[in-house]
C-alpha atoms as a PDB file:
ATOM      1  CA  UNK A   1     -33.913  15.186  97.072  1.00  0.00           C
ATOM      2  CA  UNK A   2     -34.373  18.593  95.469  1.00  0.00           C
ATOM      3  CA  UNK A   3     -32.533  19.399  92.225  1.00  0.00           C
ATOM      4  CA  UNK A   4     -32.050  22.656  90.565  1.00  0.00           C
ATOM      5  CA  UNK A   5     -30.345  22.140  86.798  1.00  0.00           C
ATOM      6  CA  UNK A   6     -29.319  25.120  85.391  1.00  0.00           C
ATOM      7  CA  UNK A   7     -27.662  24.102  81.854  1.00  0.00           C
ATOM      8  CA  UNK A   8     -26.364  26.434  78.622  1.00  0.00           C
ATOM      9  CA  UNK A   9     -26.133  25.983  75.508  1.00  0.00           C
ATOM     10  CA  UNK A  10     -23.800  27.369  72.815  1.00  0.00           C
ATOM     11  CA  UNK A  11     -24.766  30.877  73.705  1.00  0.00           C
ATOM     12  CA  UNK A  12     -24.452  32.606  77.222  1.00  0.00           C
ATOM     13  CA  UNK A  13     -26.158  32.290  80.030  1.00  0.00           C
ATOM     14  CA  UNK A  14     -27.150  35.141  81.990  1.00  0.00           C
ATOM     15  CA  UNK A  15     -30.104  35.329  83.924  1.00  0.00           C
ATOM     16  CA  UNK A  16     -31.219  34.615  87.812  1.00  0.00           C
ATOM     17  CA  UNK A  17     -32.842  31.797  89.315  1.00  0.00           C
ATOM     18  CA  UNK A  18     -34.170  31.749  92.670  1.00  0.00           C
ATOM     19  CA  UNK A  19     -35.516  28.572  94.545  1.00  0.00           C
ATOM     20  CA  UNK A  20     -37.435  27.842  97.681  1.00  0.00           C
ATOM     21  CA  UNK A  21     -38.237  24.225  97.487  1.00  0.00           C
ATOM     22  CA  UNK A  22     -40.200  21.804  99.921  1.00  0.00           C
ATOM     23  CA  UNK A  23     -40.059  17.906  99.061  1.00  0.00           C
ATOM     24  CA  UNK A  24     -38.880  16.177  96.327  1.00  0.00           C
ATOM     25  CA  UNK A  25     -39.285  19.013  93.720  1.00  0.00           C
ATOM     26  CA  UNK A  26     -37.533  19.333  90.329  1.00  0.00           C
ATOM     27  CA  UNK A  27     -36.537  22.161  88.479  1.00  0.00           C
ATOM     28  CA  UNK A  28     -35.264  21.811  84.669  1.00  0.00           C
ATOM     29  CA  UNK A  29     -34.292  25.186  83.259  1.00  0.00           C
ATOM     30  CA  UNK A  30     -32.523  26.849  80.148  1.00  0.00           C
ATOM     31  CA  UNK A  31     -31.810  30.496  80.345  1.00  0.00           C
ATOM     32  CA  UNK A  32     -30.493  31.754  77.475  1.00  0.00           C
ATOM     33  CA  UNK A  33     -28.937  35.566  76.346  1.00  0.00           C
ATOM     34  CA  UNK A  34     -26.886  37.166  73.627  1.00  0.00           C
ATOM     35  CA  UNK A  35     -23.068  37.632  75.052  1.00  0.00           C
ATOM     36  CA  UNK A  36     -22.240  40.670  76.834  1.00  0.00           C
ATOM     37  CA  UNK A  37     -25.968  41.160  77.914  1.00  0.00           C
ATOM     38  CA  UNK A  38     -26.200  42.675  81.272  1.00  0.00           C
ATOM     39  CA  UNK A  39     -30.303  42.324  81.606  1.00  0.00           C
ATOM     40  CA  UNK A  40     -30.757  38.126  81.487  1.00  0.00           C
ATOM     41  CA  UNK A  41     -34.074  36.643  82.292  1.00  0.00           C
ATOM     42  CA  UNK A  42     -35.469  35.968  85.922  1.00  0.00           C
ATOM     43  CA  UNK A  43     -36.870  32.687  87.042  1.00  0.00           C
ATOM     44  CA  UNK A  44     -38.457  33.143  91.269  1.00  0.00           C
ATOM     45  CA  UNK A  45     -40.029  29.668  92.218  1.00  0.00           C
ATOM     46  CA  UNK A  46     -41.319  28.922  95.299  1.00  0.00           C
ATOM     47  CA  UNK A  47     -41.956  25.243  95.934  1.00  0.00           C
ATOM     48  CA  UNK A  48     -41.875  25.664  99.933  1.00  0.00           C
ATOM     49  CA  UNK A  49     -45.153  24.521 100.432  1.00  0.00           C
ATOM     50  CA  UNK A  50     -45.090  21.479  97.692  1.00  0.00           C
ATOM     51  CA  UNK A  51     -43.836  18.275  97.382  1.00  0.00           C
ATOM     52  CA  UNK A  52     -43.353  15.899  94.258  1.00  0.00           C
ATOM     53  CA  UNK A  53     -43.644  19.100  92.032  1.00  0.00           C
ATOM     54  CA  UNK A  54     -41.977  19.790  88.751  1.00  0.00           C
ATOM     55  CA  UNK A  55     -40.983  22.814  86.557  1.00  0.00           C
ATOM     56  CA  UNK A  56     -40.224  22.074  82.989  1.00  0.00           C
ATOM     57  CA  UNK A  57     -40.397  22.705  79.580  1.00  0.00           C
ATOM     58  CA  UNK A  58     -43.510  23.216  77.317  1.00  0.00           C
ATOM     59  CA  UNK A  59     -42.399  19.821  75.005  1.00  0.00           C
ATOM     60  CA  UNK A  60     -42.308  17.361  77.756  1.00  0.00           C
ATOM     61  CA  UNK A  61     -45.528  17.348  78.621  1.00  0.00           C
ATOM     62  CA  UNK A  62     -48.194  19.376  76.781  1.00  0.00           C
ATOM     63  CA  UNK A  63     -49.559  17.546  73.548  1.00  0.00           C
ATOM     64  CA  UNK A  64     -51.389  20.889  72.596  1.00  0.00           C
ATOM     65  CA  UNK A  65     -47.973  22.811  72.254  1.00  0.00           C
ATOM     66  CA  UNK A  66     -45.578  19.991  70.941  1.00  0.00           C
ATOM     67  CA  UNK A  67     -46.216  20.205  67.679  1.00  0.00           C
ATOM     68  CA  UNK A  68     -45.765  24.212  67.168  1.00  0.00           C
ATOM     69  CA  UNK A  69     -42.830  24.079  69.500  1.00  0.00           C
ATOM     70  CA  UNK A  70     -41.097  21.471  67.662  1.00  0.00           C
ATOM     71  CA  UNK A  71     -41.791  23.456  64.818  1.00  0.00           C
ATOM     72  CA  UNK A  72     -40.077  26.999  65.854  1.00  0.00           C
ATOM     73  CA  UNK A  73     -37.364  23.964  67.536  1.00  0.00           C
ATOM     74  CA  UNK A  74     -38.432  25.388  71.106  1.00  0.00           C
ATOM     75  CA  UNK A  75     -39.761  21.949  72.077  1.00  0.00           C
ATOM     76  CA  UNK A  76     -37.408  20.217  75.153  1.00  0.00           C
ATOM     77  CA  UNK A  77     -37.287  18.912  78.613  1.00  0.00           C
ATOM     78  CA  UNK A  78     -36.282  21.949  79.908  1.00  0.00           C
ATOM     79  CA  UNK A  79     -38.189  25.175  80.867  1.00  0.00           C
ATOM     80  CA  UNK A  80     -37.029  28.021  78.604  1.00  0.00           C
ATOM     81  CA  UNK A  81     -36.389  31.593  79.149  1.00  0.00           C
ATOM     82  CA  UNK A  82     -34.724  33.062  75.337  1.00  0.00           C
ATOM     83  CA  UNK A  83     -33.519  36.817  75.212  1.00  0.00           C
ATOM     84  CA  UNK A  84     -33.297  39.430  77.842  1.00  0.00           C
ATOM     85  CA  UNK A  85     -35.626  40.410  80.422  1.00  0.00           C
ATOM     86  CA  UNK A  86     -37.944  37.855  81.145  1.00  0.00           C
ATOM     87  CA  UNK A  87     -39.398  37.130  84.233  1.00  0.00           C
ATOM     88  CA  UNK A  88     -41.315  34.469  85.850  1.00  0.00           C
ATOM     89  CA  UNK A  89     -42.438  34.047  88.773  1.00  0.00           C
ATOM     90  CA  UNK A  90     -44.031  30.479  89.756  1.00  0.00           C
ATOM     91  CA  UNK A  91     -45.484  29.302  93.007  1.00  0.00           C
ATOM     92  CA  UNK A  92     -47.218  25.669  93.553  1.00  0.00           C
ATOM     93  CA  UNK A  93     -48.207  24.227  97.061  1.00  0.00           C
ATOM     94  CA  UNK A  94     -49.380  21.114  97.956  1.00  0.00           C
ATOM     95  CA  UNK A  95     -48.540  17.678  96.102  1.00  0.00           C
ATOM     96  CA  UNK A  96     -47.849  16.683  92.523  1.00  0.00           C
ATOM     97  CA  UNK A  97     -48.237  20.057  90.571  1.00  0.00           C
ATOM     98  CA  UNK A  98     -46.515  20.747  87.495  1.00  0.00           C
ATOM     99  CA  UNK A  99     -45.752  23.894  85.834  1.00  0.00           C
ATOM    100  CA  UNK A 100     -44.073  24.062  81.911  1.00  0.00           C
ATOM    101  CA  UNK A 101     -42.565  27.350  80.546  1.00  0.00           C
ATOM    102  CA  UNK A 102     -41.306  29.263  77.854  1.00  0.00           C
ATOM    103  CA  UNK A 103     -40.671  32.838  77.266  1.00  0.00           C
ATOM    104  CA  UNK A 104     -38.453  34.022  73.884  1.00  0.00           C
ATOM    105  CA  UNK A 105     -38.032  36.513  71.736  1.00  0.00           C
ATOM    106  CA  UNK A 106     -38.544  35.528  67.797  1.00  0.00           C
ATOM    107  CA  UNK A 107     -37.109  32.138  67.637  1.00  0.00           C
ATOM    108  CA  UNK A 108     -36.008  32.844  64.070  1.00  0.00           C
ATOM    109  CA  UNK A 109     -33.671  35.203  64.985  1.00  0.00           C
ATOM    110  CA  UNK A 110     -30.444  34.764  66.202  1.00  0.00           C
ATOM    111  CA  UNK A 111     -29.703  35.963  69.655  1.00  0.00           C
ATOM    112  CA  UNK A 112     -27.514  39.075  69.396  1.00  0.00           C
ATOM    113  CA  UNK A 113     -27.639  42.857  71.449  1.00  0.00           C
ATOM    114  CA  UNK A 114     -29.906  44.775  70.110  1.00  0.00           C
ATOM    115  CA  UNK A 115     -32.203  42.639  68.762  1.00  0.00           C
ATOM    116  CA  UNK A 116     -32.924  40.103  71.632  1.00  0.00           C
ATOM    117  CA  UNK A 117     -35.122  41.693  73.997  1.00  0.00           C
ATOM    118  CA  UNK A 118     -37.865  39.018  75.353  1.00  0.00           C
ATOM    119  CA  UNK A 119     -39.235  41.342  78.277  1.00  0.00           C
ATOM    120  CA  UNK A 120     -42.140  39.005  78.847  1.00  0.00           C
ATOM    121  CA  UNK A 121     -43.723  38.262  82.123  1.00  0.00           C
ATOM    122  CA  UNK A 122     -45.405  35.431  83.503  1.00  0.00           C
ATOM    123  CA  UNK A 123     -46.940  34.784  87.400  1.00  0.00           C
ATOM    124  CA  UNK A 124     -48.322  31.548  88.109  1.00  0.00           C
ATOM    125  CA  UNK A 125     -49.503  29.981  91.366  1.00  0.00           C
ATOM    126  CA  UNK A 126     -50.690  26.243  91.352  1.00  0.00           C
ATOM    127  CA  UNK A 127     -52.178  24.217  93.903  1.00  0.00           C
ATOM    128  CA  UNK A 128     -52.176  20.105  94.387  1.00  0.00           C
ATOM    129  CA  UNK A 129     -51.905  18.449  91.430  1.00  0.00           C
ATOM    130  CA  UNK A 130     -52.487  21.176  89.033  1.00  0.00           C
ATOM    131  CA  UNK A 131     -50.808  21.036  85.310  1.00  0.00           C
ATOM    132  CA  UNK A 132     -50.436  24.666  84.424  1.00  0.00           C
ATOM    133  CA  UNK A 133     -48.604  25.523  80.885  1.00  0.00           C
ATOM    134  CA  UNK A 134     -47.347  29.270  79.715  1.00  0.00           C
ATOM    135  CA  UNK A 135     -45.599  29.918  75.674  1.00  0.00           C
ATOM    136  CA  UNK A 136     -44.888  32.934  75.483  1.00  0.00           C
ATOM    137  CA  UNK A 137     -43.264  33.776  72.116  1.00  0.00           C
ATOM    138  CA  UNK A 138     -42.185  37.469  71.092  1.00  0.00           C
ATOM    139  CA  UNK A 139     -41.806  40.554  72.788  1.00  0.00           C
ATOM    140  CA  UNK A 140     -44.042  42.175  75.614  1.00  0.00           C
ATOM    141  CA  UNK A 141     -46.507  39.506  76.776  1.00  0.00           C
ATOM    142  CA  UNK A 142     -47.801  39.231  80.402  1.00  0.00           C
ATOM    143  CA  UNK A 143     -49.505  36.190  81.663  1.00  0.00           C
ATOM    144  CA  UNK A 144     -51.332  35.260  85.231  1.00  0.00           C
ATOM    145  CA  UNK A 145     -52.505  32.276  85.946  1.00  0.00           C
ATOM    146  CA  UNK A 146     -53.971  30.907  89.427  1.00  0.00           C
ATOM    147  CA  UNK A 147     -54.715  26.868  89.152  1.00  0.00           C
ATOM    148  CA  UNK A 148     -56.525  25.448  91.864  1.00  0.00           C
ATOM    149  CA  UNK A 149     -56.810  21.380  93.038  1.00  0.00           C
ATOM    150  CA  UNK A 150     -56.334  19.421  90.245  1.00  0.00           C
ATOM    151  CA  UNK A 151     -57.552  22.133  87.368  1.00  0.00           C
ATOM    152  CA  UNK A 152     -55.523  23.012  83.944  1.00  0.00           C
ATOM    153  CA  UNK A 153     -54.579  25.705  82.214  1.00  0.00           C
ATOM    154  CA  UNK A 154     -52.419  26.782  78.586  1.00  0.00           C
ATOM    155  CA  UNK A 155     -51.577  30.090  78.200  1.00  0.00           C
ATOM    156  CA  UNK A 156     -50.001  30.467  74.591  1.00  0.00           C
ATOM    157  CA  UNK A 157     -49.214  33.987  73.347  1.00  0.00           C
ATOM    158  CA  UNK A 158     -46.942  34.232  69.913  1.00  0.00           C
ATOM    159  CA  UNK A 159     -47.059  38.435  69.128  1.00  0.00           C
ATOM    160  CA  UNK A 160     -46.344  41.040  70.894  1.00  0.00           C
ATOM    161  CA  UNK A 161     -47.701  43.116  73.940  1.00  0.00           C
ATOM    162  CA  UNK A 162     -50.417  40.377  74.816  1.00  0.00           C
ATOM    163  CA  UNK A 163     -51.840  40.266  78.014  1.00  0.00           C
ATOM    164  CA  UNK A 164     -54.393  37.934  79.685  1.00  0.00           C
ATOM    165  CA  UNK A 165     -55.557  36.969  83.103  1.00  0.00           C
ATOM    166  CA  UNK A 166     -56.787  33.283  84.451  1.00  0.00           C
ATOM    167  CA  UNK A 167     -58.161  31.888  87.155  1.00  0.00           C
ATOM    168  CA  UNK A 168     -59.334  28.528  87.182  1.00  0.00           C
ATOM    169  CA  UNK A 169     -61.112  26.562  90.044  1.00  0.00           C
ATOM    170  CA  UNK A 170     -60.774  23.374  91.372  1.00  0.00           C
ATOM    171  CA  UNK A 171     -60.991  19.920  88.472  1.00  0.00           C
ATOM    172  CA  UNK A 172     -61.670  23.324  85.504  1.00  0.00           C
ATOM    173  CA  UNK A 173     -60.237  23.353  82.352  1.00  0.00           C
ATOM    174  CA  UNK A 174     -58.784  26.648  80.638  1.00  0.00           C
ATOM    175  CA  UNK A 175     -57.251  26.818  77.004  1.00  0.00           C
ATOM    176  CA  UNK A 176     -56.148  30.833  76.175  1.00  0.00           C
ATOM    177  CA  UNK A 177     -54.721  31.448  72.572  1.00  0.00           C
ATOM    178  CA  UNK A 178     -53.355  35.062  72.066  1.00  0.00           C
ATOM    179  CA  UNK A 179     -51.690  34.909  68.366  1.00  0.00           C
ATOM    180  CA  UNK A 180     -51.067  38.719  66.939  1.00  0.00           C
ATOM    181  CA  UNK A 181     -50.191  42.455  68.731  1.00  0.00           C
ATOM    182  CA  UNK A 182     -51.656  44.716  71.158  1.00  0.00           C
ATOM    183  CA  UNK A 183     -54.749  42.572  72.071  1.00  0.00           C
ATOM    184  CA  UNK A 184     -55.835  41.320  75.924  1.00  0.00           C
ATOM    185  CA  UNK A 185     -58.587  39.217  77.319  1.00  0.00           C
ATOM    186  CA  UNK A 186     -60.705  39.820  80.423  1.00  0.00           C
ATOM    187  CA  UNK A 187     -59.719  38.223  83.488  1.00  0.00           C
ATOM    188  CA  UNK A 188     -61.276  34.555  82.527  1.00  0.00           C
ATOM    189  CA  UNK A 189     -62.659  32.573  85.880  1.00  0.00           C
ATOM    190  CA  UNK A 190     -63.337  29.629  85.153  1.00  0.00           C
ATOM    191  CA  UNK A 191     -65.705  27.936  88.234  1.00  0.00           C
ATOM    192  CA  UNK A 192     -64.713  24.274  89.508  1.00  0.00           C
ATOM    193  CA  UNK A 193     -65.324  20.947  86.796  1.00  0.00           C
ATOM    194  CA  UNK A 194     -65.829  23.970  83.759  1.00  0.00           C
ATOM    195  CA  UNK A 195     -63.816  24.011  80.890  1.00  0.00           C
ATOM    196  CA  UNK A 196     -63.419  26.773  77.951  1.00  0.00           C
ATOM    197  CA  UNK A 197     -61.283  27.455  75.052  1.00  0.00           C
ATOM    198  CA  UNK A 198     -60.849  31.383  74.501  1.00  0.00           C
ATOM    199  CA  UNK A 199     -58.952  32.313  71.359  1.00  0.00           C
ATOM    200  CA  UNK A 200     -57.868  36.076  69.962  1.00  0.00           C
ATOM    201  CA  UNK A 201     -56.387  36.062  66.582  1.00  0.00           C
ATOM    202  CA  UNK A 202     -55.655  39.606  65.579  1.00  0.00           C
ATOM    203  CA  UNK A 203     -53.972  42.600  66.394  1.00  0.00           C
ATOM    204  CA  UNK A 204     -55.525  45.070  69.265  1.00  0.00           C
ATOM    205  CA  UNK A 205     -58.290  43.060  70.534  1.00  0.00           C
ATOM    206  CA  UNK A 206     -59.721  44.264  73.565  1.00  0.00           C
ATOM    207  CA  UNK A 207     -62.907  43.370  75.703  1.00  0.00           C
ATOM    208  CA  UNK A 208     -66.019  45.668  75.566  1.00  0.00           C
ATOM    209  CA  UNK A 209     -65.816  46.477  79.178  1.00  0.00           C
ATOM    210  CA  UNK A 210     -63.372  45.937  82.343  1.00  0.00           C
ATOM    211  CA  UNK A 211     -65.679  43.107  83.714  1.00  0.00           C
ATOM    212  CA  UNK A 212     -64.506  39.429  83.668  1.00  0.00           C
ATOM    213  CA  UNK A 213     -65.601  36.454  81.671  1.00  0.00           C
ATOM    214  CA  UNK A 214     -67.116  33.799  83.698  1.00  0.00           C
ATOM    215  CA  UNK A 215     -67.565  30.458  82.487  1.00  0.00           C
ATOM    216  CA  UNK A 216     -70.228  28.697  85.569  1.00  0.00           C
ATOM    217  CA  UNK A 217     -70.454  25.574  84.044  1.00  0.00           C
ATOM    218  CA  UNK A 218     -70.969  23.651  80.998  1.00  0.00           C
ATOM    219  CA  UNK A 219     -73.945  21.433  79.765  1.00  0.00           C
ATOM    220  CA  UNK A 220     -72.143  19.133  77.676  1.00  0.00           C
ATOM    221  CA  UNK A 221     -68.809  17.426  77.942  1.00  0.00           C
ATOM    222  CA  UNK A 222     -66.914  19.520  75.822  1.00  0.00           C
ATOM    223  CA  UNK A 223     -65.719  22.583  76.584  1.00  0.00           C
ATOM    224  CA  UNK A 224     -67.090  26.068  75.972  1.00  0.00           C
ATOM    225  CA  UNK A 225     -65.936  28.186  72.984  1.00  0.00           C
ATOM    226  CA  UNK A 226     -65.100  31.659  72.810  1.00  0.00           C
ATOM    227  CA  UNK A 227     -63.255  33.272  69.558  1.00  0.00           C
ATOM    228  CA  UNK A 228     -62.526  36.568  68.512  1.00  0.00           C
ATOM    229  CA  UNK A 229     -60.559  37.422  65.118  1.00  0.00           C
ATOM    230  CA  UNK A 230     -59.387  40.976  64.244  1.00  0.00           C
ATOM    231  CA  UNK A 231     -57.881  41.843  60.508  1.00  0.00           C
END
């Protein structure tokens, strides 16, 4: 049985959710907006190609996230869009993936016109058994992510106007940390049974050229490091 929970809170909902689901999928979803919006936040998932798959929120699973979630009270069960204008766009195929979102404006700040806009973006796609996780917290932020058989990936972002790109191959490991404004990371490929941690802390961070980063493979067990810091 397929179930789609759309649940508010004490504020309005107003958003759109769109579902094409396969076997035995689960959706868990919070969309919240200040009242009287006429934007809301987006949610497209297409499950028709997956069974046993799940959609939820960034708490529920992820022990890298829980902590700072909990923290800014953003931690839950539920996948979470906050504010106006976010989008997401999630597609996983084959068996057993599972996908855990967030996208909100400043959690501090109460949700009211004017002063809720989210307008983050996020596009995943996830093959068999992949565990694919994207926080996106502030204003501006555009994440894509493309899992393949059994890999991982975190995408956290708390600023504004972050981008980043991912793809990560079959069994890989990816951990991206955006924390600041106006920065990006090169598209980040990530070859089967690899794993890397690439962190930008700092405002308007950008690569030296348009190429990608490629992480081939990795000599010991732990996983590649890649940091860059801005002041």
């Amino acid at each position: 049985m397929n179930r789609l929970i759309p649940i508010a809170l004490a504020v309005a909902l107003c958003g759109t959710v769109a579902s094409h689901a396969g076997d035995n999928n689960t959706i868990m979803l919070i969309q919240q907006s200040p009242f009287g919006s006429s934007q809301g936040n987006t949610l497209m998932v297409d499950q028709s190609q997956a069974s046993n798959s799940t959609v939820t929120g960034v708490g529920s699973r992820n022990r890298l996230l829980r902590g700072a979630m909990s923290a800014l009270g953003l931690e839950g069960e539920y996948a979470l869009q906050r504010g106006e204008n976010n989008q997401a766009t999630l597609t996983l195929t084959g068996d057993g993936g599972k996908l855990q979102l967030l996208q909100t404006s400043n959690p501090l700040r109460p949700l009211g016109l004017g002063i809720s806009a989210g307008d983050n973006t996020a596009t995943v796609v996830a093959r068999d058994f992949a565990n694919g996780t994207v926080a996106q917290v502030g204003s501006g932020n555009t994440a894509e992510m493309s899992l393949g058989d059994s890999a991982t990936g975190f995408v956290t972002q708390l600023g504004s106007r972050l981008s980043t790109s991912l793809e990560v191959g079959d069994g890989g490991t990816a951990v991206i940390t955006q924390i600041g404004n106006n920065s990006r990371t090169p598209t980040l490929l990530v070859e089967p049974g690899a794993a890397v941690n690439y962190t930008q802390i700092g405002n308007n961070i950008a690569p030296a050229s348009s190429t990608e980063v490629q992480v081939i493979s990795a000599s010991n067990p732990g996983a590649i490091s890649i940091t860059q810091t801005a002041w």
